[in-house]
PDB file of N, CA and C in Angstrom:
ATOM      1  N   UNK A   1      67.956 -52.766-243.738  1.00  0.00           N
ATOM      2  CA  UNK A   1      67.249 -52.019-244.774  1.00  0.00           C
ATOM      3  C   UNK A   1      68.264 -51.480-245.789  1.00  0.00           C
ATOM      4  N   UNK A   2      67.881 -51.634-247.327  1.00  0.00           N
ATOM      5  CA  UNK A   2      68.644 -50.660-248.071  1.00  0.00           C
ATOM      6  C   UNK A   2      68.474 -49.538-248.489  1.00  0.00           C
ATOM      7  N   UNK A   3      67.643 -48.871-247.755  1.00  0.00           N
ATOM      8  CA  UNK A   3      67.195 -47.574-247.544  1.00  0.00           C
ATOM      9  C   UNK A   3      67.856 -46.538-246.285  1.00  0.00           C
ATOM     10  N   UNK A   4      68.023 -45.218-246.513  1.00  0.00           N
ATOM     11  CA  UNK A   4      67.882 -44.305-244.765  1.00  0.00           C
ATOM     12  C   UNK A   4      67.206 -43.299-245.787  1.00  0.00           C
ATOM     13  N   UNK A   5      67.254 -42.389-244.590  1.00  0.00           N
ATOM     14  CA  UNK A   5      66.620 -41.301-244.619  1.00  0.00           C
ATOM     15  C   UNK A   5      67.428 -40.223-245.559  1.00  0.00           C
ATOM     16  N   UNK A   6      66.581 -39.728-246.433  1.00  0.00           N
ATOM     17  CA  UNK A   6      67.387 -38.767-246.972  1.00  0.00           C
ATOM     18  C   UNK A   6      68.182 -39.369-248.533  1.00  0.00           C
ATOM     19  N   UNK A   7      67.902 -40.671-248.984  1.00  0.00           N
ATOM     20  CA  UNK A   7      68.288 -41.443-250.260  1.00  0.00           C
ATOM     21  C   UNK A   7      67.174 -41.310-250.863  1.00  0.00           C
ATOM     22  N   UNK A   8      67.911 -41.082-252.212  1.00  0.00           N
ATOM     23  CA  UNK A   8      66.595 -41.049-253.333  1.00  0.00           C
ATOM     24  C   UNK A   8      65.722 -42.281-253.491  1.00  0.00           C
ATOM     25  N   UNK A   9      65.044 -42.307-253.784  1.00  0.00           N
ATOM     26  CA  UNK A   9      64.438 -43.813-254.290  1.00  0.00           C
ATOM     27  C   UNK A   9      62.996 -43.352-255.077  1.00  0.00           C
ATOM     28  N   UNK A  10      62.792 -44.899-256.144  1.00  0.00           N
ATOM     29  CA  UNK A  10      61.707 -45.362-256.991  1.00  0.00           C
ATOM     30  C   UNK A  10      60.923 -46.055-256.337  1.00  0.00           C
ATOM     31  N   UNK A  11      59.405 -45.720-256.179  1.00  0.00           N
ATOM     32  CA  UNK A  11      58.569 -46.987-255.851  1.00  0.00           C
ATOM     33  C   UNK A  11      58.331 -47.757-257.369  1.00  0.00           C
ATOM     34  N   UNK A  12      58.346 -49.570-257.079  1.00  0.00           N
ATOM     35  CA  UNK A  12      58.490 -50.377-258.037  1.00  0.00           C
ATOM     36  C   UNK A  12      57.050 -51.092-258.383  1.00  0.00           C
ATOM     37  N   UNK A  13      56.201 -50.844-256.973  1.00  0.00           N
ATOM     38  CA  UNK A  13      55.271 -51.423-257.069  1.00  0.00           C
ATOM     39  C   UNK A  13      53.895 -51.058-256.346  1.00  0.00           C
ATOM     40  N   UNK A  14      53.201 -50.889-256.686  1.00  0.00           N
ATOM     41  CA  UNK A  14      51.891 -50.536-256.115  1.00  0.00           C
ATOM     42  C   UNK A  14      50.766 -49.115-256.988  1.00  0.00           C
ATOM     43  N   UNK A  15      50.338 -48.819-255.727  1.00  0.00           N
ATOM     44  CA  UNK A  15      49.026 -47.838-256.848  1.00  0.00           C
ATOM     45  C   UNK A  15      50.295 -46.495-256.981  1.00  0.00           C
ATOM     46  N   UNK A  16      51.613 -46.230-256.263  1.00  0.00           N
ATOM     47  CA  UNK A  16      52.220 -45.579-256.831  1.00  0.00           C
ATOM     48  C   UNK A  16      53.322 -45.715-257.479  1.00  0.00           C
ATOM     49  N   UNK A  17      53.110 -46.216-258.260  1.00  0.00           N
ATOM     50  CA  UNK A  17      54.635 -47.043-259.422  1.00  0.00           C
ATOM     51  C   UNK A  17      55.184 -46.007-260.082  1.00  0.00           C
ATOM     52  N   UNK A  18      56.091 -46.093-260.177  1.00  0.00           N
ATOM     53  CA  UNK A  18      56.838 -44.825-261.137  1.00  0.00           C
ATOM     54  C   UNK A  18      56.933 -43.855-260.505  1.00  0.00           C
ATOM     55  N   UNK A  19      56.981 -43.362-259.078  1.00  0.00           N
ATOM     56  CA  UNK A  19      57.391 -42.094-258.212  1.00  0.00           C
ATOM     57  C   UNK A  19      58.782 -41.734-257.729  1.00  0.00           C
ATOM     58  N   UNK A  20      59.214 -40.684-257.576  1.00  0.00           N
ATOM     59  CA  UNK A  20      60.230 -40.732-256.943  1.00  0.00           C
ATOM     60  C   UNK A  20      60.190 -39.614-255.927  1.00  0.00           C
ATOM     61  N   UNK A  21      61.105 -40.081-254.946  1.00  0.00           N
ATOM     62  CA  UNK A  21      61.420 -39.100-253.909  1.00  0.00           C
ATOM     63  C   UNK A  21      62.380 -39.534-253.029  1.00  0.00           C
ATOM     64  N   UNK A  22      62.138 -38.364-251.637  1.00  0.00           N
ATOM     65  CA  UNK A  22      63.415 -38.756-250.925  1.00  0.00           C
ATOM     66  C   UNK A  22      62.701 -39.477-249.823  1.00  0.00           C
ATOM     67  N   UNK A  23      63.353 -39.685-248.721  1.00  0.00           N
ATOM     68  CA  UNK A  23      62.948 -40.828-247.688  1.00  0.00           C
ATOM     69  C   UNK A  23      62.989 -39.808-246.649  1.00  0.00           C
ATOM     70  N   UNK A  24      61.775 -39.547-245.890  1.00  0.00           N
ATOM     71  CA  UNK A  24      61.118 -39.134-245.043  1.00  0.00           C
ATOM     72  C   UNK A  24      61.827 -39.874-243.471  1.00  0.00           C
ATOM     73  N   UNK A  25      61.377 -41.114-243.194  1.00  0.00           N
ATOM     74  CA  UNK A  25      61.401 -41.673-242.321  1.00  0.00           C
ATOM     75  C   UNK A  25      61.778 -43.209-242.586  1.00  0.00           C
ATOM     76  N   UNK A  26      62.161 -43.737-241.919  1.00  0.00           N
ATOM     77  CA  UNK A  26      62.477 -45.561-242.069  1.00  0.00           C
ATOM     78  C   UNK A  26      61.843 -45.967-240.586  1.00  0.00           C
ATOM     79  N   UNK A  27      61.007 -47.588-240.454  1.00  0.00           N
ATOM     80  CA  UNK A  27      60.610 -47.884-239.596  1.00  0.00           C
ATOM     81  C   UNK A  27      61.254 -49.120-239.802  1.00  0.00           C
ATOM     82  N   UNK A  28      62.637 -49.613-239.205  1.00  0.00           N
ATOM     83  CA  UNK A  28      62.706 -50.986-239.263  1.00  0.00           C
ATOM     84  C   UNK A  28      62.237 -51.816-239.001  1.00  0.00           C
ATOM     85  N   UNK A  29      61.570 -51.675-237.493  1.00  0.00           N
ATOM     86  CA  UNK A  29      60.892 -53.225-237.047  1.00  0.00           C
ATOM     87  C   UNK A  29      59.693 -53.576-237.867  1.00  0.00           C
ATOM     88  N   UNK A  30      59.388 -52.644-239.207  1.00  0.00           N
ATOM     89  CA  UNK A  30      58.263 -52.854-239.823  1.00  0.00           C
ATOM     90  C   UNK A  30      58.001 -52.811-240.987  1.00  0.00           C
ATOM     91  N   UNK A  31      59.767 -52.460-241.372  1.00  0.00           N
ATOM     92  CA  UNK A  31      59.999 -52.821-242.818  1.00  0.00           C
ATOM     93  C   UNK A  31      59.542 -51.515-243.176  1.00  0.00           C
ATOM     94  N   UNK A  32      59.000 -50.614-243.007  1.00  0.00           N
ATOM     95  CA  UNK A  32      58.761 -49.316-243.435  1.00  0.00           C
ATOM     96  C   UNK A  32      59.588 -48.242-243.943  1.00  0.00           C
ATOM     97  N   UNK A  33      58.916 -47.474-244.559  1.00  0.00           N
ATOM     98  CA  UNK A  33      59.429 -46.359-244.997  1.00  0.00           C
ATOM     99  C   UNK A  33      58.843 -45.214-245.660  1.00  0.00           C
ATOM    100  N   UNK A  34      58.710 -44.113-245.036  1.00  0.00           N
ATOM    101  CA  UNK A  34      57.458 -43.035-245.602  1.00  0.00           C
ATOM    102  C   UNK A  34      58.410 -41.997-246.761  1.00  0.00           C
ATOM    103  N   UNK A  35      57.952 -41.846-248.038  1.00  0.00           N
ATOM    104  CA  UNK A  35      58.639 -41.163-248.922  1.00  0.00           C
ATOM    105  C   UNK A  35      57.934 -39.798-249.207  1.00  0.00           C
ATOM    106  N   UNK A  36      58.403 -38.482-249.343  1.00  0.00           N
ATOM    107  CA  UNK A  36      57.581 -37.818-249.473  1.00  0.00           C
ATOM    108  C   UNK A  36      56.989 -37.463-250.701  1.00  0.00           C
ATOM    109  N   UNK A  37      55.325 -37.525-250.898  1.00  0.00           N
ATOM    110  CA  UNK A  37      54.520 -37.018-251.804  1.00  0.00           C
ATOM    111  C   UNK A  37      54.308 -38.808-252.406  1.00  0.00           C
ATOM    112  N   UNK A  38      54.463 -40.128-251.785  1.00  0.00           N
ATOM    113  CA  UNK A  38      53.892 -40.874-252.566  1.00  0.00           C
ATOM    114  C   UNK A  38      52.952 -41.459-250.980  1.00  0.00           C
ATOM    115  N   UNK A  39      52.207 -42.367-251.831  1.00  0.00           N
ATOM    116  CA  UNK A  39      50.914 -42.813-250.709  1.00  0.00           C
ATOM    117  C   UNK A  39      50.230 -41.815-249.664  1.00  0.00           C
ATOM    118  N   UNK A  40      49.874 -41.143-250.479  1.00  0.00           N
ATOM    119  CA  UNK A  40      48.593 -39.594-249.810  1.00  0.00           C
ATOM    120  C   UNK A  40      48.097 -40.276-248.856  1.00  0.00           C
ATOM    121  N   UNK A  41      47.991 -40.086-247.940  1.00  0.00           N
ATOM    122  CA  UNK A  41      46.591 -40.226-247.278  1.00  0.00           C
ATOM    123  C   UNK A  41      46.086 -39.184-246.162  1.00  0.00           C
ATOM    124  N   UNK A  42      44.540 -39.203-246.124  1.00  0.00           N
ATOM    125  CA  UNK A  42      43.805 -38.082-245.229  1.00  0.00           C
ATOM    126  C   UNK A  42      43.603 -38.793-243.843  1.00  0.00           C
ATOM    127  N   UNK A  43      43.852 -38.078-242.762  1.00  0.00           N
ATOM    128  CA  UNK A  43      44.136 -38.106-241.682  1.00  0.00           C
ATOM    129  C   UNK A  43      42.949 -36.824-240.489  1.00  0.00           C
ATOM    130  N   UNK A  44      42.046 -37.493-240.020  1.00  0.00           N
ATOM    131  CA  UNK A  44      40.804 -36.572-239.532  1.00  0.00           C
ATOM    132  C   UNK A  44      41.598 -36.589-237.942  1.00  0.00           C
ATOM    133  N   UNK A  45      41.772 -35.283-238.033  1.00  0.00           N
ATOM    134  CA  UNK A  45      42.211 -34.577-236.499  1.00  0.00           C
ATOM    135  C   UNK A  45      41.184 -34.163-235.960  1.00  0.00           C
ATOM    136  N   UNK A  46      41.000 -34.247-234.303  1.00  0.00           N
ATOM    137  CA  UNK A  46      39.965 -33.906-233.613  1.00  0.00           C
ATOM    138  C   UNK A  46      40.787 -32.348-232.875  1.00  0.00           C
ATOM    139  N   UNK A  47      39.386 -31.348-232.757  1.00  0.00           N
ATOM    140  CA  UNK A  47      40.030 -30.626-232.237  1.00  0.00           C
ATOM    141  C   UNK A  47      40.731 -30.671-230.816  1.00  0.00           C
ATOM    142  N   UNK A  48      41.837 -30.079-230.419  1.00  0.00           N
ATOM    143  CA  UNK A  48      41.961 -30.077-228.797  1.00  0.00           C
ATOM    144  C   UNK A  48      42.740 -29.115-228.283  1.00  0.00           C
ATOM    145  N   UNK A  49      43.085 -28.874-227.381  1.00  0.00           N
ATOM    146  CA  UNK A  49      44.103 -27.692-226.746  1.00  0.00           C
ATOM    147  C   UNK A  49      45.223 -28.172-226.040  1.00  0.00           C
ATOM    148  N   UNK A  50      46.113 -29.021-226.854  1.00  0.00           N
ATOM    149  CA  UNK A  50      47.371 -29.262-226.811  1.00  0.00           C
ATOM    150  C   UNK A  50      48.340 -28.395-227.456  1.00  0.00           C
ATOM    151  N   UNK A  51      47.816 -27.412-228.733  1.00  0.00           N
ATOM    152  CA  UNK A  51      48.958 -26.791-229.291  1.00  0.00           C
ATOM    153  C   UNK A  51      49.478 -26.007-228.872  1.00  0.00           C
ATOM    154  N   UNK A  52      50.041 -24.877-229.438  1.00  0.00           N
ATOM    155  CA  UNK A  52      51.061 -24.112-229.014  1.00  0.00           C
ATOM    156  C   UNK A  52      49.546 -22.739-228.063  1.00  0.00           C
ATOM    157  N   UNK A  53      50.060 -22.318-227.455  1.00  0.00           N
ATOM    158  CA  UNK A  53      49.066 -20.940-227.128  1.00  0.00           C
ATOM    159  C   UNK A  53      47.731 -21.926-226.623  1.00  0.00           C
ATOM    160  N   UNK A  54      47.596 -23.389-226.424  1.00  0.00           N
ATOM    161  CA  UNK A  54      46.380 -23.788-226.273  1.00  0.00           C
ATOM    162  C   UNK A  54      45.058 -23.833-227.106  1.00  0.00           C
ATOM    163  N   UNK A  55      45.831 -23.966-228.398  1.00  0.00           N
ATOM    164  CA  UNK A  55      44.834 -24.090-229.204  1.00  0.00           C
ATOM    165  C   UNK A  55      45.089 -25.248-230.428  1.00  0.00           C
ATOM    166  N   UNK A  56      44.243 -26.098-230.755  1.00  0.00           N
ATOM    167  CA  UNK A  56      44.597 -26.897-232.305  1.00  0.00           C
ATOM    168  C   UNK A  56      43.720 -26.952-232.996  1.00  0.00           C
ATOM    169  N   UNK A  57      43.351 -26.271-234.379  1.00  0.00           N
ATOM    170  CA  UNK A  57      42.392 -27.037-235.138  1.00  0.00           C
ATOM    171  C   UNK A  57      42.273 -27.975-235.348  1.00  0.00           C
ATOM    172  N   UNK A  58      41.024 -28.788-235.389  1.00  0.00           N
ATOM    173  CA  UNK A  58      40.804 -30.243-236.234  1.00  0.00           C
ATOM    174  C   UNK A  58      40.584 -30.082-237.562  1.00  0.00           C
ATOM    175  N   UNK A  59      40.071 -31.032-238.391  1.00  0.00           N
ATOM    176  CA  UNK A  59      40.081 -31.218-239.607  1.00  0.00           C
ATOM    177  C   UNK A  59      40.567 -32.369-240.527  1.00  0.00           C
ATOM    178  N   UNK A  60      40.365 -32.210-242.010  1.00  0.00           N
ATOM    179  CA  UNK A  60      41.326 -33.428-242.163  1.00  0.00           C
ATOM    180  C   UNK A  60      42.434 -33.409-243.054  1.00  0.00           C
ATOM    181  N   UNK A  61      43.512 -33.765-242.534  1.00  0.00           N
ATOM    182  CA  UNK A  61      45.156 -33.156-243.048  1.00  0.00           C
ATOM    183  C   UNK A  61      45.377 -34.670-244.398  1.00  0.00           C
ATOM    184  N   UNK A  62      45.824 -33.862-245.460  1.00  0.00           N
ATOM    185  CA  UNK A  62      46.750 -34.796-245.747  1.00  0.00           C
ATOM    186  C   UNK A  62      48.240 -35.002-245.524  1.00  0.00           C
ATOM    187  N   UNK A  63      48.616 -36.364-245.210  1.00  0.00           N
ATOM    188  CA  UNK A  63      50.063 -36.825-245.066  1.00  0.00           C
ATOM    189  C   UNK A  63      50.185 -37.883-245.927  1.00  0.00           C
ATOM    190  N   UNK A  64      51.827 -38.237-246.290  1.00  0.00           N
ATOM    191  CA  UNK A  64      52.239 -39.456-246.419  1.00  0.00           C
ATOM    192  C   UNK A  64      51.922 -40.767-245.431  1.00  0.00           C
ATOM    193  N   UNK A  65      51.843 -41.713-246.252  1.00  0.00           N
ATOM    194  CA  UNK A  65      51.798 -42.921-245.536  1.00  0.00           C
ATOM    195  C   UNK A  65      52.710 -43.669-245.440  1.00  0.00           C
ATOM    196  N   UNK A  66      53.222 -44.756-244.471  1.00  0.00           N
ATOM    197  CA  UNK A  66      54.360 -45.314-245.300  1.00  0.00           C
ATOM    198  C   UNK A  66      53.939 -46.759-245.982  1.00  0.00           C
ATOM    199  N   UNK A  67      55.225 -47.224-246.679  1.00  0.00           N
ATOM    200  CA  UNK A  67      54.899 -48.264-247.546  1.00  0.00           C
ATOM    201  C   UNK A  67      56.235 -49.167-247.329  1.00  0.00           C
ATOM    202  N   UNK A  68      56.085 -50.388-247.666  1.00  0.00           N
ATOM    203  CA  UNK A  68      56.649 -51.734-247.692  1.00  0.00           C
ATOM    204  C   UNK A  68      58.419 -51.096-248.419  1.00  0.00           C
ATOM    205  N   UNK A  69      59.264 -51.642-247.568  1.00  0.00           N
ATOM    206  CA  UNK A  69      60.495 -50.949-248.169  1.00  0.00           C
ATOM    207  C   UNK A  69      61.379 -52.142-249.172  1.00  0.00           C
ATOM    208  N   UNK A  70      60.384 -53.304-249.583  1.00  0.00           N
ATOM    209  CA  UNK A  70      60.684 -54.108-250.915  1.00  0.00           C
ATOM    210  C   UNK A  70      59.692 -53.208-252.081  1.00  0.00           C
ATOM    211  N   UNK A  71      58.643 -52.624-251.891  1.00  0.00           N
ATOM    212  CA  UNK A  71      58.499 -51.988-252.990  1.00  0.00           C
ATOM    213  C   UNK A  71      59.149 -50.733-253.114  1.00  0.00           C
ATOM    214  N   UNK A  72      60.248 -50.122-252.749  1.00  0.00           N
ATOM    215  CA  UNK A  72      61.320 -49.593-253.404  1.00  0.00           C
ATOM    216  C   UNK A  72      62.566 -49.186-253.951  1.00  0.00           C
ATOM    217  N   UNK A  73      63.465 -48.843-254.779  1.00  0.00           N
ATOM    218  CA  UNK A  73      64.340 -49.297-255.322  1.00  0.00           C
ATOM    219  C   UNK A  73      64.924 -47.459-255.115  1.00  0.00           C
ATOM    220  N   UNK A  74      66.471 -47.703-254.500  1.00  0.00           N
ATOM    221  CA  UNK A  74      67.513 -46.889-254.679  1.00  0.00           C
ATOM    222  C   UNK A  74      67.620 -46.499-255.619  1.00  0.00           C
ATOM    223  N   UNK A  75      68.079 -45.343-255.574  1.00  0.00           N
ATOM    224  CA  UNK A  75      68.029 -44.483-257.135  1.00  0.00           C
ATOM    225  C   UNK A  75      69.377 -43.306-256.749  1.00  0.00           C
ATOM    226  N   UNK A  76      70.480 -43.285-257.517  1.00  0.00           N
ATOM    227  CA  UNK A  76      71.662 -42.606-257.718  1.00  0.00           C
ATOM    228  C   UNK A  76      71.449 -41.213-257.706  1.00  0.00           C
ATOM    229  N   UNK A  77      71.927 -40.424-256.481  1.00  0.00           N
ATOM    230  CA  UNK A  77      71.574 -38.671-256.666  1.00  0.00           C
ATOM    231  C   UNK A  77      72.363 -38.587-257.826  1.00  0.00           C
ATOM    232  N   UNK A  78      72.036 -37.710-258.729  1.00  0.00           N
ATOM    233  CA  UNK A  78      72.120 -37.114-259.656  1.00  0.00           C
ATOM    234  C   UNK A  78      73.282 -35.759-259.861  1.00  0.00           C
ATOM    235  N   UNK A  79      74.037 -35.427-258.817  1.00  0.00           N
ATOM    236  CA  UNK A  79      74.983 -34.080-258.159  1.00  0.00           C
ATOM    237  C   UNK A  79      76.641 -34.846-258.836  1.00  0.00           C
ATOM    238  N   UNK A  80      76.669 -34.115-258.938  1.00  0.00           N
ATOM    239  CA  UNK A  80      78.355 -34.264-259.486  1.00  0.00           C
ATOM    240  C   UNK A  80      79.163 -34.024-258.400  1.00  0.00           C
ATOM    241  N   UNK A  81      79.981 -34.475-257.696  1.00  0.00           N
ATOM    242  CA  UNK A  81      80.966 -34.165-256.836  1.00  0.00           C
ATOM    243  C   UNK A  81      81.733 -33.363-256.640  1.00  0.00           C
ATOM    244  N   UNK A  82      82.682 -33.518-258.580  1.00  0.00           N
ATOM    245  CA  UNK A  82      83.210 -32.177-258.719  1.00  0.00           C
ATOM    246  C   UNK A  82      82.921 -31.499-260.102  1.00  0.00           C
ATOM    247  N   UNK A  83      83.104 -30.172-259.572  1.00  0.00           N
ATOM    248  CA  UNK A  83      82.051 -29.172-260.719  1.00  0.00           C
ATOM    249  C   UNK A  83      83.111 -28.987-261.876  1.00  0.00           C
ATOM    250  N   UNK A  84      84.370 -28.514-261.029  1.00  0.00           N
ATOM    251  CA  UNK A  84      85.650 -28.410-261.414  1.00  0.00           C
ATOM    252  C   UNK A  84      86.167 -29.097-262.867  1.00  0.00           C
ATOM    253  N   UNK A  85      86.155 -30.607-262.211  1.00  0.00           N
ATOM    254  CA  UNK A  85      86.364 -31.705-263.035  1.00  0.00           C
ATOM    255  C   UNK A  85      85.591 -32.179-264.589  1.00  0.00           C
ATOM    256  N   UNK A  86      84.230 -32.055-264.076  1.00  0.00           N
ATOM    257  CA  UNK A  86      83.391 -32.209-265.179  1.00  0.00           C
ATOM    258  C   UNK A  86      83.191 -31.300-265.851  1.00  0.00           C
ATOM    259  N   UNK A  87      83.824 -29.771-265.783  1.00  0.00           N
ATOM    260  CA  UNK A  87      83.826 -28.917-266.596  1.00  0.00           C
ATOM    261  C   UNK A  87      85.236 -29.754-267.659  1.00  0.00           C
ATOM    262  N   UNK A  88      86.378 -29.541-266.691  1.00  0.00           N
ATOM    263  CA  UNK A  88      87.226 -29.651-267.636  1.00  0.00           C
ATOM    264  C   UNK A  88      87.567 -31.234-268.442  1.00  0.00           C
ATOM    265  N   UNK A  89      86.464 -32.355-268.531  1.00  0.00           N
ATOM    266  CA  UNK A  89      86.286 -33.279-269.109  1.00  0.00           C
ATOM    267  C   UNK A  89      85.083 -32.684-270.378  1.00  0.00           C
ATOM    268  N   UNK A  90      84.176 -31.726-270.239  1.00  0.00           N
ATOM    269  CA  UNK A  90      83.564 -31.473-271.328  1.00  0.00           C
ATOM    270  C   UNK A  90      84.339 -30.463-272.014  1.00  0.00           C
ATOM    271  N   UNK A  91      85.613 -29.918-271.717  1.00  0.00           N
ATOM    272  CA  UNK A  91      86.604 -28.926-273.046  1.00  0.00           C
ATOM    273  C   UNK A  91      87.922 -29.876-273.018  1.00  0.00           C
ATOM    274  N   UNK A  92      87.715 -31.011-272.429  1.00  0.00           N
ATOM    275  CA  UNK A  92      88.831 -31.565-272.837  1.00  0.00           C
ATOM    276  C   UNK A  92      90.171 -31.211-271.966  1.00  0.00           C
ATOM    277  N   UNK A  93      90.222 -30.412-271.408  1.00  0.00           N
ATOM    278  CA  UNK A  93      91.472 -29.786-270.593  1.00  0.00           C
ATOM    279  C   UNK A  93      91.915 -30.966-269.822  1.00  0.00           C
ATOM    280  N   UNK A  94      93.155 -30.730-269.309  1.00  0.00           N
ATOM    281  CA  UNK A  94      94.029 -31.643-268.270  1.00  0.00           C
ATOM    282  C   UNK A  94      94.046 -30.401-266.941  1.00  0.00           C
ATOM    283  N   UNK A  95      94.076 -31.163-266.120  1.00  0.00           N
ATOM    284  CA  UNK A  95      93.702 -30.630-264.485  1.00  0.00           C
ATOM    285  C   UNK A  95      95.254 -30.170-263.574  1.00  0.00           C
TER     286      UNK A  95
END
């Protein structure tokens, strides 16, 4: 995969084109990859008493879904390395 967890990326193709985010999860054996805030989907929980204190609401949650990890494209964090440096390249100074 040219994806992990935690890399920015563009979806290139589908009903969410033009999104960006970070990477949630990677599923290799399935080519997957869940990004957060693209491919919504609602998810109907039944109630039961597995949670914490013995109790869980049901209802219906939204989550991410995941999606095909050819429809998305790496995308360059945006952070400067050094703060230092790129100050003293915008006054011109020597280091």
């Amino acid at each position: 995969m040219h994806v992990k967890k935690g890399d920015l990326v563009q979806v290139i193709a589908g009903k969410d084109k033009g999104a960006k985010g970070h990477v949630i999860a990677t599923f290799p054996r399935e080519d997957r990859v869940v990004i957060e805030g693209v491919n919504m989907i609602k998810k109907h929980t039944k109630e039961s008493l597995q949670g914490p204190r013995g109790a869980k609401t049901g209802g219906v949650q939204t989550m991410e879904g995941p999606i095909h990890v050819s429809n998305v494209k790496k995308l360059k964090d945006e952070k400067p390395a050094d703060k230092k440096a790129d100050k003293a390249e915008e006054t011109g100074e020597d280091s």
